[in-house]
C-alpha atoms as a PDB file:
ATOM      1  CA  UNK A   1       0.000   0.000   0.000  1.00  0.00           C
ATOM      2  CA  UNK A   2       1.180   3.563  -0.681  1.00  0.00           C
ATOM      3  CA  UNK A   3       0.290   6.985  -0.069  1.00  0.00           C
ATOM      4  CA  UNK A   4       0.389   8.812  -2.985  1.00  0.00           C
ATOM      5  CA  UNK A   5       3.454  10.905  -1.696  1.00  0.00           C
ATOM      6  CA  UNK A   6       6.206  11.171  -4.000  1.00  0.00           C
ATOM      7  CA  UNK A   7       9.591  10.520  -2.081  1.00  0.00           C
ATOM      8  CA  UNK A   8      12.009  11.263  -4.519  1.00  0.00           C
ATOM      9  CA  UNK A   9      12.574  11.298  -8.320  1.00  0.00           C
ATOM     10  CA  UNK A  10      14.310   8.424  -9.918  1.00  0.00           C
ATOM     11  CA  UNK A  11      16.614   7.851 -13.049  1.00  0.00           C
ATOM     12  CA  UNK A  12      16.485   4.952 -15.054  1.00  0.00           C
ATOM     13  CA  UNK A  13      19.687   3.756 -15.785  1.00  0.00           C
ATOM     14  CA  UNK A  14      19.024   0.634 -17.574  1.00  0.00           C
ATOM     15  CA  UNK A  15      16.371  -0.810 -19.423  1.00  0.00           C
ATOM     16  CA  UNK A  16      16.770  -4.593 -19.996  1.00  0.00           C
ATOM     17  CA  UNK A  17      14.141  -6.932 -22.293  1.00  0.00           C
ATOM     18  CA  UNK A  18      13.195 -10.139 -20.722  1.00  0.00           C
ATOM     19  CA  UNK A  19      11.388 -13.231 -22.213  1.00  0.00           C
ATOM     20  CA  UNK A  20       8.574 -12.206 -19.585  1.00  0.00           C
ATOM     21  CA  UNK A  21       8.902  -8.189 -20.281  1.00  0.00           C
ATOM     22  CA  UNK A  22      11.138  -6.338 -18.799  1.00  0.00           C
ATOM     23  CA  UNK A  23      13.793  -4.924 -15.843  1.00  0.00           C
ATOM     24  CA  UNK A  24      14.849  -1.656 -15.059  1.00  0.00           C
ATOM     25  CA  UNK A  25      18.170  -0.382 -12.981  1.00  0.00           C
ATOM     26  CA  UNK A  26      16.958   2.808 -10.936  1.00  0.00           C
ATOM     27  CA  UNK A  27      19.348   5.387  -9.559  1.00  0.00           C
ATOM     28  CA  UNK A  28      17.873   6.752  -6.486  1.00  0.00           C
ATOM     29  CA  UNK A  29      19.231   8.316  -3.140  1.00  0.00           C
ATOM     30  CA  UNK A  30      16.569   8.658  -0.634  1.00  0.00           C
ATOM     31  CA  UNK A  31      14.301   5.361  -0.854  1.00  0.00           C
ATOM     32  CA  UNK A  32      17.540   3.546  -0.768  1.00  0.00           C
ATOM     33  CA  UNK A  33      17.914   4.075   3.155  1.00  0.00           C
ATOM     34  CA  UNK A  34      15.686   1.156   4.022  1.00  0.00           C
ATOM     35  CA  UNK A  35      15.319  -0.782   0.421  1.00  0.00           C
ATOM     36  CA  UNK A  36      16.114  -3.851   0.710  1.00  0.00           C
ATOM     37  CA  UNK A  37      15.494  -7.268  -1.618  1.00  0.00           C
ATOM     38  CA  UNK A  38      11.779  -8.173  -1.719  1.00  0.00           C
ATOM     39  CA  UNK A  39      10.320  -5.083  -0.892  1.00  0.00           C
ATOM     40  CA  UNK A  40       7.380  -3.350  -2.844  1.00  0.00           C
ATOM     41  CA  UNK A  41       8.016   0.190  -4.380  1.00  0.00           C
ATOM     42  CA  UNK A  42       6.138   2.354  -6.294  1.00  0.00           C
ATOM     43  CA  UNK A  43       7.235   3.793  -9.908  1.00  0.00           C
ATOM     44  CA  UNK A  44       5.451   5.975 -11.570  1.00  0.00           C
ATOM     45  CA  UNK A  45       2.378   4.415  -9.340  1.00  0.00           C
ATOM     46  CA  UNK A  46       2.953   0.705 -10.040  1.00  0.00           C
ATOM     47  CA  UNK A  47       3.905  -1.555  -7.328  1.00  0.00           C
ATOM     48  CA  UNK A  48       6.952  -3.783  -8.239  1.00  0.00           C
ATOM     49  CA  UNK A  49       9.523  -5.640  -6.626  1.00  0.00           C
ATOM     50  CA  UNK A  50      12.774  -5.268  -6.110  1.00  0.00           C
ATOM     51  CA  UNK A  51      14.973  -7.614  -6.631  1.00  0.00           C
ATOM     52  CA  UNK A  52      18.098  -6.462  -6.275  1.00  0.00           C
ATOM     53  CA  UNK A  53      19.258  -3.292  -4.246  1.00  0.00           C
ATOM     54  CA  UNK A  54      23.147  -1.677  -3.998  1.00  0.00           C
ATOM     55  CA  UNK A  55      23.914   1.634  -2.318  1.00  0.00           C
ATOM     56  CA  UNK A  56      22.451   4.411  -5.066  1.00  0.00           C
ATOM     57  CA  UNK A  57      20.272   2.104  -7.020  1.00  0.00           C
ATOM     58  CA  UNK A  58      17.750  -1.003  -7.282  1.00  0.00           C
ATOM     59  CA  UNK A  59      16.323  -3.284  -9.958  1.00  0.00           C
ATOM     60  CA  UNK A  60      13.181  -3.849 -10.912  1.00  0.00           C
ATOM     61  CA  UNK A  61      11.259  -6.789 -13.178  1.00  0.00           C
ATOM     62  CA  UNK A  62       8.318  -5.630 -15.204  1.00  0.00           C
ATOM     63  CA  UNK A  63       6.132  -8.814 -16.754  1.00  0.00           C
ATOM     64  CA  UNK A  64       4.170  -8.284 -19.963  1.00  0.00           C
ATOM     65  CA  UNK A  65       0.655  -7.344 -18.183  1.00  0.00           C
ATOM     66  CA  UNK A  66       2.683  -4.450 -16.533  1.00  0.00           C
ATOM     67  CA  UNK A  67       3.711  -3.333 -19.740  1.00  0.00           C
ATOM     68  CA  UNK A  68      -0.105  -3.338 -21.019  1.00  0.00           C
ATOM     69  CA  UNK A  69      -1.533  -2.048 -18.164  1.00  0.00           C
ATOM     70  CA  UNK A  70       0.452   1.303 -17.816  1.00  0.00           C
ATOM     71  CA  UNK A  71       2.756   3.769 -19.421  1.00  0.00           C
ATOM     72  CA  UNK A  72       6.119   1.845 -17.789  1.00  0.00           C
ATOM     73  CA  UNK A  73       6.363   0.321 -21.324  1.00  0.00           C
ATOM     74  CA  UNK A  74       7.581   3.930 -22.746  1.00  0.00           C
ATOM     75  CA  UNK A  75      10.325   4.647 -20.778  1.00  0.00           C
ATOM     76  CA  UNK A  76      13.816   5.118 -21.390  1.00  0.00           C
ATOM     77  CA  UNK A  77      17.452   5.385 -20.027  1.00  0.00           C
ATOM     78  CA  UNK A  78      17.326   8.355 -18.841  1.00  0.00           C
ATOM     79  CA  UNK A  79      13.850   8.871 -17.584  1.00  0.00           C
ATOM     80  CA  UNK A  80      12.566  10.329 -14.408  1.00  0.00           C
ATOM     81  CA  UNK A  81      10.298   8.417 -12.108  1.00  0.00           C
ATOM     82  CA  UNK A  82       8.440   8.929  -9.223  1.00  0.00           C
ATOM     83  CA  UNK A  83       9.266   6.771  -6.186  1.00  0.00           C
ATOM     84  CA  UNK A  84       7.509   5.963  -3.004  1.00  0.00           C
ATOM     85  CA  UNK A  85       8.221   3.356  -0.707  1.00  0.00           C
ATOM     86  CA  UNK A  86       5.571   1.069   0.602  1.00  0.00           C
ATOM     87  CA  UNK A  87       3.656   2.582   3.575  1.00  0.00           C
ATOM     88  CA  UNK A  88       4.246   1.563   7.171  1.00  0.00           C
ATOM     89  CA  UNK A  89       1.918   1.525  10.715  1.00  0.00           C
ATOM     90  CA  UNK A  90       3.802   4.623  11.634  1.00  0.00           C
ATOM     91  CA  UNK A  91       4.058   6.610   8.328  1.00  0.00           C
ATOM     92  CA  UNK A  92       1.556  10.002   8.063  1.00  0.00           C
ATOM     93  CA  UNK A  93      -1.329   9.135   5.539  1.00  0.00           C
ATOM     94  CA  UNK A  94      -0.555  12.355   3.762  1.00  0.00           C
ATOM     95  CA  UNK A  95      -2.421  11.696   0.384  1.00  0.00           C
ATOM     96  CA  UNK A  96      -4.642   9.072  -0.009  1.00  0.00           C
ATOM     97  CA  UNK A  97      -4.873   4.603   0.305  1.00  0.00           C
ATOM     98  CA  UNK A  98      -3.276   3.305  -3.240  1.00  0.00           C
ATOM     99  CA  UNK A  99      -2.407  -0.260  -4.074  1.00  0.00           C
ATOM    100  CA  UNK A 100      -0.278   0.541  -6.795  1.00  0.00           C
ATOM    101  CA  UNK A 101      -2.795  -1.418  -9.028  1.00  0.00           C
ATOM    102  CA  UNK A 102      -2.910   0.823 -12.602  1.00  0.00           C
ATOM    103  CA  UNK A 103      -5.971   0.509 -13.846  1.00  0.00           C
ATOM    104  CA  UNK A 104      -5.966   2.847 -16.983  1.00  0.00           C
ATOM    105  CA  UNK A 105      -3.442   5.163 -18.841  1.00  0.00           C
ATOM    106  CA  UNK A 106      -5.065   8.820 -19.320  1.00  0.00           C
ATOM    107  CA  UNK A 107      -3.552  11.620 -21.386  1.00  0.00           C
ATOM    108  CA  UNK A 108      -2.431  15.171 -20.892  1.00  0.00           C
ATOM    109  CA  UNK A 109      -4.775  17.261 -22.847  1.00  0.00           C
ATOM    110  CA  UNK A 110      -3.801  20.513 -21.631  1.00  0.00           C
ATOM    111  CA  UNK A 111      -1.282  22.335 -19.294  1.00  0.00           C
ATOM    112  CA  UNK A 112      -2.547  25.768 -18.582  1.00  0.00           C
ATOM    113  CA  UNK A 113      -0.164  28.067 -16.336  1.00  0.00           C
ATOM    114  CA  UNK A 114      -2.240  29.224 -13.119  1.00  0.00           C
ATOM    115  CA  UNK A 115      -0.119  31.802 -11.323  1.00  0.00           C
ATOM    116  CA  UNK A 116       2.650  30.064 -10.153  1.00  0.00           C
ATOM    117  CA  UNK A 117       1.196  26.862 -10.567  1.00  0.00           C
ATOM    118  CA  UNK A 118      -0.547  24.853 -13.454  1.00  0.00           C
ATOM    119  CA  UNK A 119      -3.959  23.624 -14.110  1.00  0.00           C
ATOM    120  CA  UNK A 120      -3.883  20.262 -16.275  1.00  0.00           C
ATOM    121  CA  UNK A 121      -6.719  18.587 -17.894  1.00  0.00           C
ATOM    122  CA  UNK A 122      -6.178  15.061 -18.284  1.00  0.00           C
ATOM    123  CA  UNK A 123      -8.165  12.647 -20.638  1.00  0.00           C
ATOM    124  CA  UNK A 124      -9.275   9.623 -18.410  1.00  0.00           C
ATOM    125  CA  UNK A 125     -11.038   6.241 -19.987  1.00  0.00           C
ATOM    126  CA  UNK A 126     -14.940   6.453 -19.401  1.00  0.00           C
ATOM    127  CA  UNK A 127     -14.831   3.027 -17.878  1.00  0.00           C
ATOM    128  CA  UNK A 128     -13.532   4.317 -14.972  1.00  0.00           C
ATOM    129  CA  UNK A 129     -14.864   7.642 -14.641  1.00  0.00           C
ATOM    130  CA  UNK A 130     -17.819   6.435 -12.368  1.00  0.00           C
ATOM    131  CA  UNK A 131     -15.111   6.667  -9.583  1.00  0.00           C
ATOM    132  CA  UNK A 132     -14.015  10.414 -10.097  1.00  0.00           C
ATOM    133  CA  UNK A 133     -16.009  12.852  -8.335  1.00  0.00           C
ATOM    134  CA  UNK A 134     -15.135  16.571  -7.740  1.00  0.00           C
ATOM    135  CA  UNK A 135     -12.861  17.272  -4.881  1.00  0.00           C
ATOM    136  CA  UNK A 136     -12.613  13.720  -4.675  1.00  0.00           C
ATOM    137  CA  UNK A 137      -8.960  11.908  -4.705  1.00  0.00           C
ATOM    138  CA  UNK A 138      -6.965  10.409  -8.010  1.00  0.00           C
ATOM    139  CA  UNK A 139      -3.892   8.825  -8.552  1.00  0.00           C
ATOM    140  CA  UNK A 140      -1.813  10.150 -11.409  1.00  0.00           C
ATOM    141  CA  UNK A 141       1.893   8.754 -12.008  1.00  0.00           C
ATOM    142  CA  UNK A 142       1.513   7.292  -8.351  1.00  0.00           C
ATOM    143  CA  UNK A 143       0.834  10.972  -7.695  1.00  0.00           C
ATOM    144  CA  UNK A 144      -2.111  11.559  -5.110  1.00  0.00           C
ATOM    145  CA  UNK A 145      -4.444  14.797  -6.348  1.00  0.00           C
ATOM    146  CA  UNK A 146      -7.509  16.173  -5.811  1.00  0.00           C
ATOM    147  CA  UNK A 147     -10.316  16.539  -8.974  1.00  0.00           C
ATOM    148  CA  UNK A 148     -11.146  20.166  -9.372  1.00  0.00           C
ATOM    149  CA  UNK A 149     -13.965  19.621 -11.677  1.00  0.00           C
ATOM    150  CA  UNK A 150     -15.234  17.067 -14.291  1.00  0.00           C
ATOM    151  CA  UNK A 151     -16.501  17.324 -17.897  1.00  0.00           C
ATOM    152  CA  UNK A 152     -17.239  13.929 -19.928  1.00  0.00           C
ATOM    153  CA  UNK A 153     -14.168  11.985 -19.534  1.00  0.00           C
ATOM    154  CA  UNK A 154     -11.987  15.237 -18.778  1.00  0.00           C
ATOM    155  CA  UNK A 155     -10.360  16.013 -15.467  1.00  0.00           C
ATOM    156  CA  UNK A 156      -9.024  19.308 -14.197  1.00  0.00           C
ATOM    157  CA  UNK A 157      -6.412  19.251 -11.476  1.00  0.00           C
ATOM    158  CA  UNK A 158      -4.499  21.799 -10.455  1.00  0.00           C
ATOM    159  CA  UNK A 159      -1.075  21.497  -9.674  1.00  0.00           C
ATOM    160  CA  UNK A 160       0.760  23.570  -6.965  1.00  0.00           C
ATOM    161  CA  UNK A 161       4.697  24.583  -7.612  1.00  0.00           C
ATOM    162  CA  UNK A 162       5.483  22.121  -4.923  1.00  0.00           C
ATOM    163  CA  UNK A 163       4.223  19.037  -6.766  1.00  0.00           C
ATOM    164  CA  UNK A 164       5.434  20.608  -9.815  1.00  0.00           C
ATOM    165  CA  UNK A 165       9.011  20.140  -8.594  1.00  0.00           C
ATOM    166  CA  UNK A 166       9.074  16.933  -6.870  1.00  0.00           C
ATOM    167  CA  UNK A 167       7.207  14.895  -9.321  1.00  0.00           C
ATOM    168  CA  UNK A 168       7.289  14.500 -13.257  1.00  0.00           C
ATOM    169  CA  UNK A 169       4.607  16.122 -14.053  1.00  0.00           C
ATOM    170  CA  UNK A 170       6.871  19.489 -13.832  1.00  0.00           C
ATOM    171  CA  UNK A 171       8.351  17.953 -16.971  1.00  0.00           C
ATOM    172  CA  UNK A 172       5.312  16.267 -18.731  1.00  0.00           C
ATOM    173  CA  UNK A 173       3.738  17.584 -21.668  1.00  0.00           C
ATOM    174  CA  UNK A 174       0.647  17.369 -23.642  1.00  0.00           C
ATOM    175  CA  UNK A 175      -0.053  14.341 -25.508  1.00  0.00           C
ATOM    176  CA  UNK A 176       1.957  12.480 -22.433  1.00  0.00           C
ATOM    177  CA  UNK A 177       0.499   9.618 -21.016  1.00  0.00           C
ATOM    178  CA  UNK A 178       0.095   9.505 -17.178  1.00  0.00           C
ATOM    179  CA  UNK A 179      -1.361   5.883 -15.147  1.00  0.00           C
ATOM    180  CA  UNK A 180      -4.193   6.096 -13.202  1.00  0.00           C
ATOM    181  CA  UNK A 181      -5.722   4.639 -10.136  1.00  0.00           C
ATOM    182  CA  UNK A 182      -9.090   5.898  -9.385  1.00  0.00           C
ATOM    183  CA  UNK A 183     -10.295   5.638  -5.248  1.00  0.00           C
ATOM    184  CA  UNK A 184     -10.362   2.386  -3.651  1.00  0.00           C
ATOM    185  CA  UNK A 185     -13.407   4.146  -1.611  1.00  0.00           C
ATOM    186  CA  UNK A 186     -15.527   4.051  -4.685  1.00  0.00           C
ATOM    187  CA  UNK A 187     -14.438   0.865  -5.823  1.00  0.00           C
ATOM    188  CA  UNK A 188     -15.598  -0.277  -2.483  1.00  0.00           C
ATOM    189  CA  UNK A 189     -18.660   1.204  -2.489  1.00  0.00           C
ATOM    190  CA  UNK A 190     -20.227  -0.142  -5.883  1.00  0.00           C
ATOM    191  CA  UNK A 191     -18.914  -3.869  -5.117  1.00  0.00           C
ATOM    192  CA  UNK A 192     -21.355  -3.474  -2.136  1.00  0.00           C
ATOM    193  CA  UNK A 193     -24.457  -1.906  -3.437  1.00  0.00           C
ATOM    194  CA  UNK A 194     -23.920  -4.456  -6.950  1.00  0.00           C
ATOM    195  CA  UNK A 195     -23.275  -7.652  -4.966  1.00  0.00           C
ATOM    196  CA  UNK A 196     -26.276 -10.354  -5.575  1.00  0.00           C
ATOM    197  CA  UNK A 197     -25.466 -13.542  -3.698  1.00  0.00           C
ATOM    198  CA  UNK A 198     -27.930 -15.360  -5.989  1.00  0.00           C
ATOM    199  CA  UNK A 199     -26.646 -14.097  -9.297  1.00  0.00           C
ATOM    200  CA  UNK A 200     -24.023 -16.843 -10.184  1.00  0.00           C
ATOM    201  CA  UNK A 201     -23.505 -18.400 -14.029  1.00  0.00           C
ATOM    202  CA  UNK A 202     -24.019 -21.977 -13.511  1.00  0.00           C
ATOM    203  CA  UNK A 203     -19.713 -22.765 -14.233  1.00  0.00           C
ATOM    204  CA  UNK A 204     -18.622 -20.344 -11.986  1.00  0.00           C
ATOM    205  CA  UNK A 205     -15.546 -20.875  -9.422  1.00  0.00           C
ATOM    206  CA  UNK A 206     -18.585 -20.633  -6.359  1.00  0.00           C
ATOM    207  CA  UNK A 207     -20.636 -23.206  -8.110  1.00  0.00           C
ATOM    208  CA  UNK A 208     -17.722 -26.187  -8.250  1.00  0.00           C
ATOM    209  CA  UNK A 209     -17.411 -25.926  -4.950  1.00  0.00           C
ATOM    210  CA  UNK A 210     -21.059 -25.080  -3.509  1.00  0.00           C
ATOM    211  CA  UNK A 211     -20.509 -28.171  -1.443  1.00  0.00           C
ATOM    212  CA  UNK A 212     -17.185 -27.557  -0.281  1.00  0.00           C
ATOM    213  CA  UNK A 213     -17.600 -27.624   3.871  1.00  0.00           C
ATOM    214  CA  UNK A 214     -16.434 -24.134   4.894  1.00  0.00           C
ATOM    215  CA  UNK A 215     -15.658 -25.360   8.763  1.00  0.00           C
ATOM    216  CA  UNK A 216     -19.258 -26.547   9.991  1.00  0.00           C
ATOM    217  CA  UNK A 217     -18.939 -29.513  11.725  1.00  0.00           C
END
């Protein structure tokens, strides 16, 4: 689980291709205090693994569905990357819950300078706008935000000069992609109020084993 709080920004150093996707070698300072094999980080809002960790850097494996699934397929050597460690019982829930789970890449439509910050309008897939809701929270680039308004499939956020120079998106440009990951709150939500114990198709996983004993005696 993360926060949505951008620790530091990341270089890739390497990209390598894999027969299951692919690995990157990230130069980083601060994360690398506590980063050890086997631990989850987030990059660019995906939750990987490391697998191997020296003093100013760590590797990472990427499978195909990663690759699919968000915009970690486009970078290069030389790339910046947001990094947050995985939250702990004592860390300061300064943004919002994330499970590093993309579910969607959105675009940059628009960067619009807003005194001395930005506004950005950023394209989102309609499948998941259900769970965007003004003033309501949004993961973009593992980046935790706030929706200033919605129009069709277009959100505004606006972006303060502190976020502007701690995360990429003081260097992204229109036509950019960004991952998203919508609330887990509204996710949540709609599993509850859609659930229908009854409605099963007759060769579902539930019905195989709808005489499994589930500890009665």
């Amino acid at each position: 689980m993360f926060t949505g709080i951008v620790e530091e920004l990341g270089k890739v150093k390497t990209v390598i291709d894999t027969d299951a996707g692919k690995q990157f070698i990230i130069s980083a300072r601060l994360v690398m205090d506590d980063l050890k094999v086997g631990d989850s980080i987030s990059v660019n809002g995906v939750c990987l693994t490391v697998i191997e960790a020296k003093i100013k850097q760590f590797k990472v494996d990427l499978v195909s569905e990663t690759l699919k699934k968000s915009n970690l397929g486009e970078i290069q050597v030389g790339s910046k990357v947001n990094l947050e460690r995985a939250l702990t019982l004592s860390t300061r829930l300064g943004g919002h819950i994330l499970q590093g789970h993309v579910e969607s890449v959105g675009v940059i439509i628009e960067n619009m300078p807003t005194g001395e910050g930005f506004t950005m309008v950023v394209g989102i897939d309609p499948e998941w706008m259900r769970y965007c809701i003004p003033k309501g929270s949004i993961a973009l680039d593992g980046i935790s935000l706030t929706i200033a308004e919605i129009e069709d499939n277009l959100i505004t956020i606006a972006l303060i000069p502190h976020t502007l120079e701690q995360t990429t998106l003081g260097i992204k440009q229109p036509g950019e992609t960004l991952n998203v990951e919508t609330d887990i709150v509204g996710k949540y939500i709609e599993r509850l109020l859609s659930f229908e114990d009854d409605d099963r198709d007759e060769d579902s996983l539930s019905n195989r084993y709808n005489g499994f004993n589930y500890g009665e005696s």
